[in-house]
PDB file of N, CA and C in Angstrom:
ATOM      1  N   UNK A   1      -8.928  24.264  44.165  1.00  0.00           N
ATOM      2  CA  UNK A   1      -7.807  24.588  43.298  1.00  0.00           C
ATOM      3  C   UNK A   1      -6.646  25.092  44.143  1.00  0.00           C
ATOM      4  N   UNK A   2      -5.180  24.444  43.911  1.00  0.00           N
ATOM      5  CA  UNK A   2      -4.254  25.119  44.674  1.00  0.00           C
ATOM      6  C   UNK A   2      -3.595  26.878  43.720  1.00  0.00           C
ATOM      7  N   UNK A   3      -3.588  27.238  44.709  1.00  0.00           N
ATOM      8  CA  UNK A   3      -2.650  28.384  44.160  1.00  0.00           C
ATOM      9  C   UNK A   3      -1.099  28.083  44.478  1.00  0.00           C
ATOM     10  N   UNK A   4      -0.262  28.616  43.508  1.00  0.00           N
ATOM     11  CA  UNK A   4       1.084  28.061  43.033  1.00  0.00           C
ATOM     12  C   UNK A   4       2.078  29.120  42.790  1.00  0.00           C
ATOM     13  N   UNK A   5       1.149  30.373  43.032  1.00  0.00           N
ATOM     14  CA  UNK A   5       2.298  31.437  42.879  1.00  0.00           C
ATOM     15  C   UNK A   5       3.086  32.352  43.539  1.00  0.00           C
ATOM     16  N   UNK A   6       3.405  31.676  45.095  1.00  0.00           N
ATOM     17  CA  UNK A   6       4.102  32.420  46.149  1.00  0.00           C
ATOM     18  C   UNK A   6       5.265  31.458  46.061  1.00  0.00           C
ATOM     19  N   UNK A   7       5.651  30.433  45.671  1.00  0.00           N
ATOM     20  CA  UNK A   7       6.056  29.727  45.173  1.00  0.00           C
ATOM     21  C   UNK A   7       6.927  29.488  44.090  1.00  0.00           C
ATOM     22  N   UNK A   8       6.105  30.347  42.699  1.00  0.00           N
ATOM     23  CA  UNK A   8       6.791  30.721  41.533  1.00  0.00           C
ATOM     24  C   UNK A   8       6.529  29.614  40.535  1.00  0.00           C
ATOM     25  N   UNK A   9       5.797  28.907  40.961  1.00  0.00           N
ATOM     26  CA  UNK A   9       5.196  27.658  39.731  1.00  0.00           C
ATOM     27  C   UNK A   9       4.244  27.971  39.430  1.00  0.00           C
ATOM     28  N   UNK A  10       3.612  27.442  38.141  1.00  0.00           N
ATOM     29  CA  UNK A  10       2.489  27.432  37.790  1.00  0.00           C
ATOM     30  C   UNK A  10       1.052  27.328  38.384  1.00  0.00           C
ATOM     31  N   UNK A  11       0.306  27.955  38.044  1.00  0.00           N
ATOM     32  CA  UNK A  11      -1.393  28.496  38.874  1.00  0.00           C
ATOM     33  C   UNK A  11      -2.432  28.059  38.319  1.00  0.00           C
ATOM     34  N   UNK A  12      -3.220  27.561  39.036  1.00  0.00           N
ATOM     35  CA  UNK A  12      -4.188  27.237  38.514  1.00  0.00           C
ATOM     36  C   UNK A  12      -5.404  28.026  37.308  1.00  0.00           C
ATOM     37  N   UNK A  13      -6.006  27.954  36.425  1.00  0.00           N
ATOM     38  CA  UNK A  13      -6.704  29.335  35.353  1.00  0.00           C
ATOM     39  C   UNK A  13      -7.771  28.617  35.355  1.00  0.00           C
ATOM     40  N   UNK A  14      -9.091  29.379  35.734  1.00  0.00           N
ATOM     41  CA  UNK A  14     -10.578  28.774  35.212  1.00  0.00           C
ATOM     42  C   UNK A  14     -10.551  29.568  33.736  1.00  0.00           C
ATOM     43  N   UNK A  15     -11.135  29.240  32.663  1.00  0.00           N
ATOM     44  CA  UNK A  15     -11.083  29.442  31.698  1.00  0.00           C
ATOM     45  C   UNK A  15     -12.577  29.178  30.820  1.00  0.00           C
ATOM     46  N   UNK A  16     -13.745  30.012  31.166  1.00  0.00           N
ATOM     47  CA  UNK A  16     -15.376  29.693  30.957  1.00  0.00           C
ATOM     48  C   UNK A  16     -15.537  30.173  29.722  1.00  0.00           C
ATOM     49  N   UNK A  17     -16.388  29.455  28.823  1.00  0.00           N
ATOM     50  CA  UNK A  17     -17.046  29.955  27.505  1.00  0.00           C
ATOM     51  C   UNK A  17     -18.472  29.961  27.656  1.00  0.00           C
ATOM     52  N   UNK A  18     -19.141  30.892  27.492  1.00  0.00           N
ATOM     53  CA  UNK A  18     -20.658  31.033  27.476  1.00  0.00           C
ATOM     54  C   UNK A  18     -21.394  30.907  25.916  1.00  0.00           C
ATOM     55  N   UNK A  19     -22.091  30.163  25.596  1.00  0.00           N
ATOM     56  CA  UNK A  19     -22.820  30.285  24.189  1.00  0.00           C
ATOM     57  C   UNK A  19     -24.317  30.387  24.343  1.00  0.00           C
ATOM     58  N   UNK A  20     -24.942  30.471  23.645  1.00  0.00           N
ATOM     59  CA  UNK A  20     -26.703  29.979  23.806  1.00  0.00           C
ATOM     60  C   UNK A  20     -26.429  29.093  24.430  1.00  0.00           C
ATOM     61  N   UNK A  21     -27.172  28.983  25.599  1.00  0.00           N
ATOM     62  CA  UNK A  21     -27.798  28.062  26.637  1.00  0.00           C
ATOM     63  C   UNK A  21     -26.684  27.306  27.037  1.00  0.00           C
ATOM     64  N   UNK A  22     -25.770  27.724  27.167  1.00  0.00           N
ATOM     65  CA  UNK A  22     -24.226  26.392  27.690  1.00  0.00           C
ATOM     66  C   UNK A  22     -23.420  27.262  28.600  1.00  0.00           C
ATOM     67  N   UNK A  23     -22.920  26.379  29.292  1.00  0.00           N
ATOM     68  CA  UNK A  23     -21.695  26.785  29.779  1.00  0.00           C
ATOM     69  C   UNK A  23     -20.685  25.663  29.517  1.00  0.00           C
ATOM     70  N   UNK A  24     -19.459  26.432  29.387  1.00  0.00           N
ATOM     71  CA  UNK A  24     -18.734  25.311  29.209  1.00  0.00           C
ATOM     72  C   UNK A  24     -17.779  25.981  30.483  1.00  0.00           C
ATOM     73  N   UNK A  25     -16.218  25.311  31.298  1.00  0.00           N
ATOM     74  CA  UNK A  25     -15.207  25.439  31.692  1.00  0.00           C
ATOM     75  C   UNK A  25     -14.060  24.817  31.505  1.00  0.00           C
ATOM     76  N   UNK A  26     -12.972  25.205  31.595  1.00  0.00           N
ATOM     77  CA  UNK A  26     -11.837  24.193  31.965  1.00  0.00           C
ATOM     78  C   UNK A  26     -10.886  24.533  32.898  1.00  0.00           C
ATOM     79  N   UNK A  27     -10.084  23.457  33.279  1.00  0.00           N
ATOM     80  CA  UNK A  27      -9.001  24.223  34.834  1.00  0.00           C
ATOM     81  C   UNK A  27      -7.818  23.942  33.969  1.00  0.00           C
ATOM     82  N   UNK A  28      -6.742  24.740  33.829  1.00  0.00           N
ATOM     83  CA  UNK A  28      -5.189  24.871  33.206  1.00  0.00           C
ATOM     84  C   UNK A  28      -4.454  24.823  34.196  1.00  0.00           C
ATOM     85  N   UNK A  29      -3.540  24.415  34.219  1.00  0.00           N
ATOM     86  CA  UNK A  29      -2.415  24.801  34.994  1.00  0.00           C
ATOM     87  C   UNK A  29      -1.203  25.302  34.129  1.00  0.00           C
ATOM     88  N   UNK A  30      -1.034  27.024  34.005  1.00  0.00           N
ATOM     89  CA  UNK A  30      -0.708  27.259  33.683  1.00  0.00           C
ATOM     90  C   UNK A  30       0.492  28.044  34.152  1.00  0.00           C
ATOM     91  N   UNK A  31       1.873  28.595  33.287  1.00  0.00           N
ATOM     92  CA  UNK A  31       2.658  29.391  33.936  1.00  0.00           C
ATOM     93  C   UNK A  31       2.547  30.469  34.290  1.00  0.00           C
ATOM     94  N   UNK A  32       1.383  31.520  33.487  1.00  0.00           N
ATOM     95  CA  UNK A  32       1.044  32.818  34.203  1.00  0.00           C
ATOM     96  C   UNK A  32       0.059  33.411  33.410  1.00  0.00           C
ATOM     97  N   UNK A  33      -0.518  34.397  33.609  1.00  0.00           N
ATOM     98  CA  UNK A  33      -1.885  35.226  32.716  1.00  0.00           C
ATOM     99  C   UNK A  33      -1.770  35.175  31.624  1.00  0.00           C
ATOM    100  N   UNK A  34      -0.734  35.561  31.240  1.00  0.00           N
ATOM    101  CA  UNK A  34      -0.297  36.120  29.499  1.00  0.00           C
ATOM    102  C   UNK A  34      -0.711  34.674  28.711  1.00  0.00           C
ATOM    103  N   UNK A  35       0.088  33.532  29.289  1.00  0.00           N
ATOM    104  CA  UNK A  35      -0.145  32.536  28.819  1.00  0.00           C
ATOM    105  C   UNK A  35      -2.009  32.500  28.847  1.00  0.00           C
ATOM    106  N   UNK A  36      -2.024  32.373  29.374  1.00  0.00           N
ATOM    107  CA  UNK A  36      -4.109  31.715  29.844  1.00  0.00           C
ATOM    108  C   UNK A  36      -4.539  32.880  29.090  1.00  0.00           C
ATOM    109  N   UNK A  37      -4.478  34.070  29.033  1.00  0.00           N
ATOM    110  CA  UNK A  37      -5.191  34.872  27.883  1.00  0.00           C
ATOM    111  C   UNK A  37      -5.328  34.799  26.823  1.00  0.00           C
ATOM    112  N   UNK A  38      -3.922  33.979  25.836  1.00  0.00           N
ATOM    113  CA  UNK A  38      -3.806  33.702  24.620  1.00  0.00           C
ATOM    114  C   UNK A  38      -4.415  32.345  24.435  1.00  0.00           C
ATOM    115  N   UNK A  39      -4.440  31.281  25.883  1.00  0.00           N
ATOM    116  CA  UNK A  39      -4.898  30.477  24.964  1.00  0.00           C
ATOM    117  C   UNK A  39      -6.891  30.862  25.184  1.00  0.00           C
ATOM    118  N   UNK A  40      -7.275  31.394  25.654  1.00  0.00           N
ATOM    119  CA  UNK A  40      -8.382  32.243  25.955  1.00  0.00           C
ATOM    120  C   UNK A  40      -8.977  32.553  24.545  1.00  0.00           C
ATOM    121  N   UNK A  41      -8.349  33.180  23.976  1.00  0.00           N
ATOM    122  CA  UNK A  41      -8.243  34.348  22.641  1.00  0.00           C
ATOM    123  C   UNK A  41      -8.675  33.202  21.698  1.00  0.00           C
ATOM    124  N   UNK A  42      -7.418  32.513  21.791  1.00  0.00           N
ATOM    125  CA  UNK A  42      -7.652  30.961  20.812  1.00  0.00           C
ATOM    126  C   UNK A  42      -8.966  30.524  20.983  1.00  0.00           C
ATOM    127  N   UNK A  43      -9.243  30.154  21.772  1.00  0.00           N
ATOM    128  CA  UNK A  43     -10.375  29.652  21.581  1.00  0.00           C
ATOM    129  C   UNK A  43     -12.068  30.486  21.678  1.00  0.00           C
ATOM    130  N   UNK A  44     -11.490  31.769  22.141  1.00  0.00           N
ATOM    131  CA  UNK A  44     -13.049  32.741  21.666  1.00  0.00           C
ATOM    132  C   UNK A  44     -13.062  32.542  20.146  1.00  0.00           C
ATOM    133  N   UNK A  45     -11.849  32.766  19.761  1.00  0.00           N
ATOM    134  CA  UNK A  45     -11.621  32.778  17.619  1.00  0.00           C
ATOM    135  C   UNK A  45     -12.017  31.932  17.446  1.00  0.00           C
ATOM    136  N   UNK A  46     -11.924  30.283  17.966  1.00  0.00           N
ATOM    137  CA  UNK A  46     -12.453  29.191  17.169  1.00  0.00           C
ATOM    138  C   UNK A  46     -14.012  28.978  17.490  1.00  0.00           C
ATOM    139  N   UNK A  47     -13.905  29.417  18.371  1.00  0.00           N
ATOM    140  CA  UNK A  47     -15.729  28.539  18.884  1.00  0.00           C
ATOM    141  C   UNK A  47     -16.521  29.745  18.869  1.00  0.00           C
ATOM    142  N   UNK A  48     -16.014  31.132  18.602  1.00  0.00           N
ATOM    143  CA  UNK A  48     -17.057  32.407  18.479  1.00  0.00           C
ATOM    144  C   UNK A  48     -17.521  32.705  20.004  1.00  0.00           C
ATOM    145  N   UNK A  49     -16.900  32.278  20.622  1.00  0.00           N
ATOM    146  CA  UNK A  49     -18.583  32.134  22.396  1.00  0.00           C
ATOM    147  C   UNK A  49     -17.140  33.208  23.136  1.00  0.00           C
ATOM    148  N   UNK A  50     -18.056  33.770  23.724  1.00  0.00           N
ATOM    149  CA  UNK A  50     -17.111  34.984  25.320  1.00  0.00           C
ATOM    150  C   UNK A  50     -16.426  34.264  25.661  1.00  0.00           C
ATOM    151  N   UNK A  51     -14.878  34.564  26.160  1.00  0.00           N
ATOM    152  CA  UNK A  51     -14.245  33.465  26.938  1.00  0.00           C
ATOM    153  C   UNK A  51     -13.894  34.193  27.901  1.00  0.00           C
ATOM    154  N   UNK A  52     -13.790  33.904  29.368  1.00  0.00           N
ATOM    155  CA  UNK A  52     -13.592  34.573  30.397  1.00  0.00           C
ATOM    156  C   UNK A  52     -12.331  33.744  31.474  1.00  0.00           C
ATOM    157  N   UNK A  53     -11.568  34.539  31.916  1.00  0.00           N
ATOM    158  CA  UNK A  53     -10.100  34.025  32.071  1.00  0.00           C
ATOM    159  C   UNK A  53     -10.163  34.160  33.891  1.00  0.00           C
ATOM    160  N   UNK A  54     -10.516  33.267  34.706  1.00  0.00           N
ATOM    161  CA  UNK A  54     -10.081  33.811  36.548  1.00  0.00           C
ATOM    162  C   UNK A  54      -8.897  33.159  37.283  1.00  0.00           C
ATOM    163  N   UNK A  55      -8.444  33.315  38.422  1.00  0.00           N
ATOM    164  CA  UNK A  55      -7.758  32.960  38.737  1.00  0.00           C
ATOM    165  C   UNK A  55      -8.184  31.672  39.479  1.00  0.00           C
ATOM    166  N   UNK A  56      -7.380  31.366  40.715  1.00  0.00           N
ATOM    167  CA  UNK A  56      -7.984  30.278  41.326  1.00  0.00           C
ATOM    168  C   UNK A  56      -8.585  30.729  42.869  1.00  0.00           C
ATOM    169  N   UNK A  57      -8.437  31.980  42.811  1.00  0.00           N
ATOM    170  CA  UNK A  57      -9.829  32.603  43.878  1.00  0.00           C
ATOM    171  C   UNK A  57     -10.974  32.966  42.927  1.00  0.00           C
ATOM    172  N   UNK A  58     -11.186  33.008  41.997  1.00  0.00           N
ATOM    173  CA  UNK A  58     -12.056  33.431  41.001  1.00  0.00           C
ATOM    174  C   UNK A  58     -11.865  34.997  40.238  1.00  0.00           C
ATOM    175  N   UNK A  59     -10.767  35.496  40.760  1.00  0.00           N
ATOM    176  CA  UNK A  59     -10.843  36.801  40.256  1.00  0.00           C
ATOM    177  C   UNK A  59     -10.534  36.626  39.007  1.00  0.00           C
ATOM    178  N   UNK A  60     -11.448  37.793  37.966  1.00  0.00           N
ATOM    179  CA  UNK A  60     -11.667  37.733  36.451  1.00  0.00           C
ATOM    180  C   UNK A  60      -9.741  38.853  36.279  1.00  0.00           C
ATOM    181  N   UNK A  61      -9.635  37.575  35.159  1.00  0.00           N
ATOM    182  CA  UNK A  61      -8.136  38.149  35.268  1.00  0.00           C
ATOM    183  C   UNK A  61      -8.158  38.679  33.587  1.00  0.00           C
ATOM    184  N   UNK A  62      -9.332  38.525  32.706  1.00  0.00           N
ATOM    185  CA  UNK A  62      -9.561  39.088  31.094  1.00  0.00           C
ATOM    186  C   UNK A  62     -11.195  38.568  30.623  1.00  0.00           C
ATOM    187  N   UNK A  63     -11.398  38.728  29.858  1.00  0.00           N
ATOM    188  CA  UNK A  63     -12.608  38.616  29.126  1.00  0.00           C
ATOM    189  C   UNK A  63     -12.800  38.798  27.691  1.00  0.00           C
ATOM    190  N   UNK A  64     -12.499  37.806  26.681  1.00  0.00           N
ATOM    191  CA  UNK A  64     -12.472  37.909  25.425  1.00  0.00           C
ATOM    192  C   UNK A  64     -13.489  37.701  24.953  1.00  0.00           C
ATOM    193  N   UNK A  65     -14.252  38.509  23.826  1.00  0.00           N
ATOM    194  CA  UNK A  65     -15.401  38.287  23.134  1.00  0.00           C
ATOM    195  C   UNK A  65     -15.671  37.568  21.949  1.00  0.00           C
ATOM    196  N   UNK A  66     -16.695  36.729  21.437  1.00  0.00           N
ATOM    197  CA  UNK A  66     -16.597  35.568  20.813  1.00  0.00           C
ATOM    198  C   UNK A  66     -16.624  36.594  18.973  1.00  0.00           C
ATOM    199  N   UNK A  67     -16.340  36.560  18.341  1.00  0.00           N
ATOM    200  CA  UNK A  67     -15.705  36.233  16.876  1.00  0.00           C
ATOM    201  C   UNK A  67     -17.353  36.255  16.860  1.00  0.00           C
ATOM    202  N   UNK A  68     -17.688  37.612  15.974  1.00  0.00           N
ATOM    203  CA  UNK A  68     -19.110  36.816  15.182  1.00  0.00           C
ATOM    204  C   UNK A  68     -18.725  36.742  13.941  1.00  0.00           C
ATOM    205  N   UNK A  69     -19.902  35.691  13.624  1.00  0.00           N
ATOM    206  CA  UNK A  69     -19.629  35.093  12.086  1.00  0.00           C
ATOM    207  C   UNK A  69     -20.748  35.921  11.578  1.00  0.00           C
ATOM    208  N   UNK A  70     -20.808  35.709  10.149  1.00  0.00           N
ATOM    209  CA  UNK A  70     -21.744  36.478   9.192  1.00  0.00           C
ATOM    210  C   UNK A  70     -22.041  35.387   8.507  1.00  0.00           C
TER     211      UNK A  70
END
């Protein structure tokens, strides 16, 4: 993954959801944290599962918890 932000462009975001027995990921290229947290958020709300937000050294940059249902 390149990093993009000494630069001032957009950075790369790992973006992991954990559920029973899965992992899922995706890579964003996004303009900055704030952005990648919300869309983070979005999708802990829709799919219920932890979503965990790193950079592109891996540092955990948030950690949203999945929405339980009843």
């Amino acid at each position: 993954m390149t990093d993009k932000s000494d630069t001032g462009k957009s950075n790369n975001i790992v973006i992991t959801g954990a559920g029973v027995g899965t992992l899922s990921m995706m890579v964003a290229d996004l303009a900055d944290e704030a952005e990648a947290l919300q869309l983070a958020k979005r999708i802990a709300e829709q799919t219920g599962r932890t979503v965990s937000v790193r950079d592109s050294r891996g540092v955990v940059l948030g950690k949203i918890p999945g929405s339980r249902r009843h």
